[in-house]
Structure formats: structure tokens, C-alpha cells
Protein backbone atom coordinates (compact mmCIF):
# COMPACT_ATOMS: atom_id res chain seq x y z
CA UNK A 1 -53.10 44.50 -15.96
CA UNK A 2 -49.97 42.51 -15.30
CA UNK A 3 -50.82 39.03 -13.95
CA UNK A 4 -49.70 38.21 -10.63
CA UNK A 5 -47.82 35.22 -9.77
CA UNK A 6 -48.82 31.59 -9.85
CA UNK A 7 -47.87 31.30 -5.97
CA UNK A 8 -50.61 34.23 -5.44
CA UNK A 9 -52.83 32.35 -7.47
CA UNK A 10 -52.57 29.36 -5.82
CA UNK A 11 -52.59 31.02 -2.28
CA UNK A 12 -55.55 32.98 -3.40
CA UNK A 13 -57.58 29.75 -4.52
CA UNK A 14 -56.19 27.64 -1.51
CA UNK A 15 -58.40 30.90 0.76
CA UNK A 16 -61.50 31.19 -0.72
CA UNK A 17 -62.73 33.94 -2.87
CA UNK A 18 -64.62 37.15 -1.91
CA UNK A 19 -66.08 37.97 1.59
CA UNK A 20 -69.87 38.31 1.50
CA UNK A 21 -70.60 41.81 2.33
CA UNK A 22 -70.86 44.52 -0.03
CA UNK A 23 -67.75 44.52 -2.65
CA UNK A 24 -65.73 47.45 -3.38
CA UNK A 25 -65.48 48.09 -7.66
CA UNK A 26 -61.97 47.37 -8.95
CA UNK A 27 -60.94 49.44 -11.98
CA UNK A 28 -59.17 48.69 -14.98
CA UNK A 29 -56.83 50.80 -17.03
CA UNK A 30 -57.87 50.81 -21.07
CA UNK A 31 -55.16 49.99 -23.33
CA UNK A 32 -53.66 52.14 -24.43
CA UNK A 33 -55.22 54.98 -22.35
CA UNK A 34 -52.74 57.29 -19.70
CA UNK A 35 -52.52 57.21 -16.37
CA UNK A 36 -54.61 59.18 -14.04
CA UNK A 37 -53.19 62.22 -12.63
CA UNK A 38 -52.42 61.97 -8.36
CA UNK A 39 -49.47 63.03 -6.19
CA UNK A 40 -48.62 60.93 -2.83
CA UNK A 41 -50.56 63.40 -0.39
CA UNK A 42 -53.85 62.19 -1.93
CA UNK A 43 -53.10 58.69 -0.13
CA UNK A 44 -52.10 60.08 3.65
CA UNK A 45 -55.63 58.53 4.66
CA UNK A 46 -53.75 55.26 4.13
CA UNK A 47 -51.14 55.51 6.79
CA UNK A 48 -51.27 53.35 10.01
CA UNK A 49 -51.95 50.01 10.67
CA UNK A 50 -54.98 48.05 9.66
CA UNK A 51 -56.05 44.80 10.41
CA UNK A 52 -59.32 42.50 8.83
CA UNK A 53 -59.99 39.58 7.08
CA UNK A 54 -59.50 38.51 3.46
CA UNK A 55 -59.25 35.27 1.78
CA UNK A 56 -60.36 33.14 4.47
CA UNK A 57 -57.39 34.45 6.53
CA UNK A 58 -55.90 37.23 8.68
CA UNK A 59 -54.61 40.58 6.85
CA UNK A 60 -52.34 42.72 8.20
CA UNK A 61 -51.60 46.09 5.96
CA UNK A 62 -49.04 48.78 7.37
CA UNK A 63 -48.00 52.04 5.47
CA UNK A 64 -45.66 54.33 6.47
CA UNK A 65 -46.12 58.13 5.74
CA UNK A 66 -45.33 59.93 2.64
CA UNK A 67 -41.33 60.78 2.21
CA UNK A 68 -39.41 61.93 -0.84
CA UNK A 69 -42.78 60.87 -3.04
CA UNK A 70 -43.23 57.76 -1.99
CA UNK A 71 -45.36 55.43 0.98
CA UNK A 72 -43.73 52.07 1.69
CA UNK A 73 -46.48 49.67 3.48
CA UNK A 74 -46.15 45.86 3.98
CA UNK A 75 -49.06 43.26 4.06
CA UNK A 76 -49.17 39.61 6.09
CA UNK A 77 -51.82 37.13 5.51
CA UNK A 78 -52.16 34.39 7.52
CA UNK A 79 -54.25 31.47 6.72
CA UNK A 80 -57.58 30.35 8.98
CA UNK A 81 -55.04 28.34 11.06
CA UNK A 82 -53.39 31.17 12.02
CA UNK A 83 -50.02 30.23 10.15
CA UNK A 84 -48.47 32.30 7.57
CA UNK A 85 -49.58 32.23 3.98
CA UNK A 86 -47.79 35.18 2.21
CA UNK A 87 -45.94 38.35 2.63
CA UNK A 88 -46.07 41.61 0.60
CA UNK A 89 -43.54 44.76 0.54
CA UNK A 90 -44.76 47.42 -1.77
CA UNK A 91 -44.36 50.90 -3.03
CA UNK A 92 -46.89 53.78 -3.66
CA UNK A 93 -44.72 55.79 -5.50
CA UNK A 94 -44.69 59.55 -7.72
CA UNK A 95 -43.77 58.98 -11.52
CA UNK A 96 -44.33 62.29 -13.40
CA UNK A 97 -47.29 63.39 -12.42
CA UNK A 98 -49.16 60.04 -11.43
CA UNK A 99 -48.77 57.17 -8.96
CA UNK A 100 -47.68 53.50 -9.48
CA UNK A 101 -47.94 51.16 -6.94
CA UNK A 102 -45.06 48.13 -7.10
CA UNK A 103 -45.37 44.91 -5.19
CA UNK A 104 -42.73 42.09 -4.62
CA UNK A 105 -43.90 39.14 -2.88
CA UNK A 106 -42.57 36.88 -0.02
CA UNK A 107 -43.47 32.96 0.97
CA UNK A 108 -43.29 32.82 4.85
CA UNK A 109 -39.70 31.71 4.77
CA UNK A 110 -39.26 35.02 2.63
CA UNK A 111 -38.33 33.55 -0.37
CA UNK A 112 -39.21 36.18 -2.87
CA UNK A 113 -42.16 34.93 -5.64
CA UNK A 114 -40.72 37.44 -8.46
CA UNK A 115 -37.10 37.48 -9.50
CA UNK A 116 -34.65 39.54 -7.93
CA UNK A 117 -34.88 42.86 -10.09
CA UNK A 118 -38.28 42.47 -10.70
CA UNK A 119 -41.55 43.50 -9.03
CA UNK A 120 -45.66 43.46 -10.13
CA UNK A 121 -46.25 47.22 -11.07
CA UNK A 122 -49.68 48.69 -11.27
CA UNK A 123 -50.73 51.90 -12.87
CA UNK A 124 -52.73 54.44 -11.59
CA UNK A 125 -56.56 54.67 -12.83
CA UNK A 126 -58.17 57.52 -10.36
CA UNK A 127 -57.60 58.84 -7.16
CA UNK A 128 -60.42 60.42 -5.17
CA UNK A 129 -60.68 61.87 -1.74
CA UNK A 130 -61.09 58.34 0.07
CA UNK A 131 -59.95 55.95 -2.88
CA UNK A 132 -57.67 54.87 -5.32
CA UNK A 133 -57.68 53.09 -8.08
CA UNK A 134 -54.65 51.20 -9.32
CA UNK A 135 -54.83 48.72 -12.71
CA UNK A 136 -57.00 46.19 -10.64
CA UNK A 137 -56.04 47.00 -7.11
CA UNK A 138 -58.35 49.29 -4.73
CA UNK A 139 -58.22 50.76 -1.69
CA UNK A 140 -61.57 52.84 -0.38
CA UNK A 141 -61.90 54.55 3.03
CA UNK A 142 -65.63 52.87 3.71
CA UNK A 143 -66.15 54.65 7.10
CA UNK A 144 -64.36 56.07 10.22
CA UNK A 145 -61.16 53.31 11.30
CA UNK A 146 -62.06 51.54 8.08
CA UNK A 147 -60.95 50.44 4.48
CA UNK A 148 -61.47 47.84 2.01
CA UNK A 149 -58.77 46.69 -0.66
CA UNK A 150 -60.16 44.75 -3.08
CA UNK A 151 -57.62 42.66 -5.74
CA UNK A 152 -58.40 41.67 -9.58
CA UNK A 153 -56.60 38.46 -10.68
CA UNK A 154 -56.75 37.43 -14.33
CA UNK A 155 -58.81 34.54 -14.72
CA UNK A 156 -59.49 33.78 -10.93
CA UNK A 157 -62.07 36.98 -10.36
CA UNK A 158 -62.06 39.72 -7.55
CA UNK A 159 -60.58 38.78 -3.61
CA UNK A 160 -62.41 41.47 -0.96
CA UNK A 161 -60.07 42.62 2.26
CA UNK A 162 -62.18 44.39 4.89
CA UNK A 163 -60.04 45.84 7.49
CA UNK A 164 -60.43 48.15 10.97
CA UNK A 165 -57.63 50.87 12.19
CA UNK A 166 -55.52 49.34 14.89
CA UNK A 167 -52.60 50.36 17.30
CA UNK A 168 -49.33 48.76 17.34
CA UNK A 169 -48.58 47.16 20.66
């Protein structure tokens, strides 16, 4: 797995680790083994808008549905206080006949953490009816209106998000 950014890091160790309640796993990809197999319709449990509670913080995750082989979602997290801490864009997105998902990150001023061109790119490990399994990034349907995500960073150990289904308004 690709490491993630110091700023993440830092914002990661500045809200507290993992939320009490029962984890979700996070998988790895082996070196040198392929990706798992998946198309974009396996993640349409994914769309809408969730909110919960991660790293000490507020989450936000919204994901649009599928188009053209790909879901484009975006993630706030806002610290205890209620200010902003970080902002993610990403990508679930078809490459042959598997899924990546790509994340750039944002400070609150939007001031992107990786270069320009670049991006954090994780590979997909399995996909299963409510879950899937990116290079140490998971997302599990845990019951009706809710998900976990659950984030491996090298080094600093596993963060938990718990989140409900909300509306816009």
C-alpha cells in the first residue's frame, strides 16, 4: 500500500485513533499478487450521503452514482470543534476488469496535499455484496442507513468511520 501523506498523518494523530465499537477488517493486497476482479455496479450501495464520526471529528462522505465506469464521492472532516480539518475528492473507477479507487487531498483552504498530477491510488482486493476492499481502505454496509470505512496508515495503525444515511437539505 502506498503511504498517505504526512498532512494525513498528522491530521490523523492530531484526532485520535479508532472509535471503540466493533472494527471493520482492512485488507491488504500481497505483493505481487493481481487485483480482484469487480465492475462499478457492485458499489451502487455506496451512493448518497452519509454522515458519522471518525477521528474524533465529523465525517461527511458523498458519492455520486455510477457514469461512464466510474463514482466520484467527496469526504469533509471536521475536527471536535467543529472547524475544518481536511477535504477529500476521489475516484472509484473501472481499469480492465477491476476497480481502483484514487484520492487527492485538500487542507481547508483547499490547498491540495499531493502534487498537481498526482493522486494516492489504491488497488482493489475483493468486492462482495455489501463491501469492498481496496489496498487498506474499506467500506462495509453494517446494517440498514449504515456503513463503516475503515483506513490503514503505514506505521500509525487502523482509523474506524461509522456513519448513518442522511438527506441533503
Amino acid at each position: 500500500m502506498k503511504l498517505l501523506s504526512i498532512g494525513l498523518i498528522a491530521a490523523l494523530l492530531a484526532g485520535g485513533g479508532a472509535l471503540a465499537s466493533e472494527a471493520i477488517e482492512v485488507r491488504s493486497l500481497q505483493e505481487g499478487a493481481p487485483t480482484a476482479t469487480g465492475n462499478i455496479e457492485q458499489l451502487g450501495w455506496l451512493t448518497g450521503y452519509w454522515e458519522g464520526e471518525g477521528l474524533g471529528g465529523k465525517a461527511v462522505e458523498m458519492v455520486a452514482p455510477a457514469e461512464g465506469g466510474q463514482m466520484m464521492g467527496a469526504f469533509r472532516h471536521d475536527n471536535a470543534d467543529g472547524g475544518p480539518n481536511f477535504y477529500e475528492f476521489y475516484l472509484f473507477a473501472e481499469i480492465e476488469d477491476s476497480l481502483v479507487l484514487r484520492i487527492k487531498h485538500f487542507t481547508p483552504d483547499l490547498i491540495g496535499w499531493e502534487e498537481k498530477a498526482e493522486f494516492v491510488e489504491f488497488p482493489l482486493v475483493a468486492v462482495e455484496k455489501d463491501a469492498v476492499y481496496f489496498d487498506g481502505v474499506s467500506f462495509v454496509l453494517t446494517g440498514e442507513g449504515k456503513m463503516q470505512s475503515a483506513v490503514k496508515i503505514d506505521g500509525q495503525g487502523v482509523f474506524q468511520f461509522r456513519y448513518r444515511a442522511a438527506k441533503l437539505e
